[in-house]
C-alpha atoms as a PDB file:
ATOM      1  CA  UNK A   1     118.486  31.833   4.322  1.00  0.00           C
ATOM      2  CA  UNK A   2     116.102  29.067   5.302  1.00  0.00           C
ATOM      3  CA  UNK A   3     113.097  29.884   7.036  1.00  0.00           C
ATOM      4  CA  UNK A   4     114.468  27.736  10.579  1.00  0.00           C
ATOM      5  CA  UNK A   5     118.139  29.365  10.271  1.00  0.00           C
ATOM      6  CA  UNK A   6     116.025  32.937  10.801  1.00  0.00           C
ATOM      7  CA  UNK A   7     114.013  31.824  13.444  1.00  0.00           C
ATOM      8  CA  UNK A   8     117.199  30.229  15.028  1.00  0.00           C
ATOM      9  CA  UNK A   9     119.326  33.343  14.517  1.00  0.00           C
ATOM     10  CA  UNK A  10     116.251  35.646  16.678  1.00  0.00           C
ATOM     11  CA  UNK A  11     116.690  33.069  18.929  1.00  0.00           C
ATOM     12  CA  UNK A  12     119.816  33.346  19.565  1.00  0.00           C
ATOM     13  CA  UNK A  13     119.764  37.317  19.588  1.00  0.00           C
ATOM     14  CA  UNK A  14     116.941  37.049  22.249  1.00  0.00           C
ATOM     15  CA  UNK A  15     119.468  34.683  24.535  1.00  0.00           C
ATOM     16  CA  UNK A  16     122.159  37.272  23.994  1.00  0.00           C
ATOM     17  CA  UNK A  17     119.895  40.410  24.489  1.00  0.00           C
ATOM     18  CA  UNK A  18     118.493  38.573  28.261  1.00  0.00           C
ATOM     19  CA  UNK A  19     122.101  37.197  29.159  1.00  0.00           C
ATOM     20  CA  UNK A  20     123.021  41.041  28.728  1.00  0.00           C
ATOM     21  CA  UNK A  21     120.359  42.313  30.704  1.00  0.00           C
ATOM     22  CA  UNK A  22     120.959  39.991  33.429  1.00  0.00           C
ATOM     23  CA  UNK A  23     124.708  41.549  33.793  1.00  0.00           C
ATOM     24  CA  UNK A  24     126.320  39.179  31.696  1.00  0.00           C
ATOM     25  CA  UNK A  25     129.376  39.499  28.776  1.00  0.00           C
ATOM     26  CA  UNK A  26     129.160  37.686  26.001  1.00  0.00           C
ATOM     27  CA  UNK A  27     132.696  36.423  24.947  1.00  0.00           C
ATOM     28  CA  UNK A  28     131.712  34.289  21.711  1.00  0.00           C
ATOM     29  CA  UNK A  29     128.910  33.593  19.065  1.00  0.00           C
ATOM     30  CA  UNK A  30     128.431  30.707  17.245  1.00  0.00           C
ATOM     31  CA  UNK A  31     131.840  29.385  17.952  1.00  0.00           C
ATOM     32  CA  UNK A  32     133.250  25.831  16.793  1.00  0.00           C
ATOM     33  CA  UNK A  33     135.892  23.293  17.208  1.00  0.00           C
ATOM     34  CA  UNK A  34     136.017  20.525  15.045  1.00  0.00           C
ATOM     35  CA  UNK A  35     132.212  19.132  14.540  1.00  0.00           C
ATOM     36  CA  UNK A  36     130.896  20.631  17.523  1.00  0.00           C
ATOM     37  CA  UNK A  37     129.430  24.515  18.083  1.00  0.00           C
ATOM     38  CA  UNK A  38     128.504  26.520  21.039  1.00  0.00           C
ATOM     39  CA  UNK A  39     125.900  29.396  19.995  1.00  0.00           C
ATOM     40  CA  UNK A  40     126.461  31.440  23.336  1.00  0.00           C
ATOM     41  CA  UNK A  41     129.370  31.805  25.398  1.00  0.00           C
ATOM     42  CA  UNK A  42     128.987  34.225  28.683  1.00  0.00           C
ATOM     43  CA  UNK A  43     130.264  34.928  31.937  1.00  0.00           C
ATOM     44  CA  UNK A  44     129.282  36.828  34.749  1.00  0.00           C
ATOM     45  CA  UNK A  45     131.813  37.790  37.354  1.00  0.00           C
ATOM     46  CA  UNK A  46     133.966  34.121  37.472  1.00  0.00           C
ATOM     47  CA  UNK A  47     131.438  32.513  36.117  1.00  0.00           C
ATOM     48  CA  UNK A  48     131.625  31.286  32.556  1.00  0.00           C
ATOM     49  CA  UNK A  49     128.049  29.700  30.869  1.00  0.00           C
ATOM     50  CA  UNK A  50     127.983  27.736  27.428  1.00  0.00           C
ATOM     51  CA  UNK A  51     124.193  28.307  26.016  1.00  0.00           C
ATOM     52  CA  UNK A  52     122.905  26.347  23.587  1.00  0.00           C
ATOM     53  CA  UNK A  53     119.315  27.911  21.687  1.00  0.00           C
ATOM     54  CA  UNK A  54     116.671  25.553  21.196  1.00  0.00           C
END
């Protein structure tokens, strides 16, 4: 795996680990329709958040 895919991948688990610490559920990874992907999807009571890792 390319040196940026790693780096994007910790990323990503360092999103998921805070989300999770700050009460939240994470309902999908890295999930795609069509072209497009979402890398985080999370809710928190009724409140559903689309994260994208930079």
């Amino acid at each position: 795996m390319a040196q940026h895919n790693e780096l994007g991948k910790e990323g990503e688990q360092i999103a998921v680990d805070f989300l999770i610490q700050k009460g939240y559920e994470i309902k999908e990874r890295n999930w795609r329709f069509k072209k497009a992907e979402i890398d985080i999807i999370a809710q928190l009571e009724n409140v559903l958040i689309a994260v994208e890792v930079k």
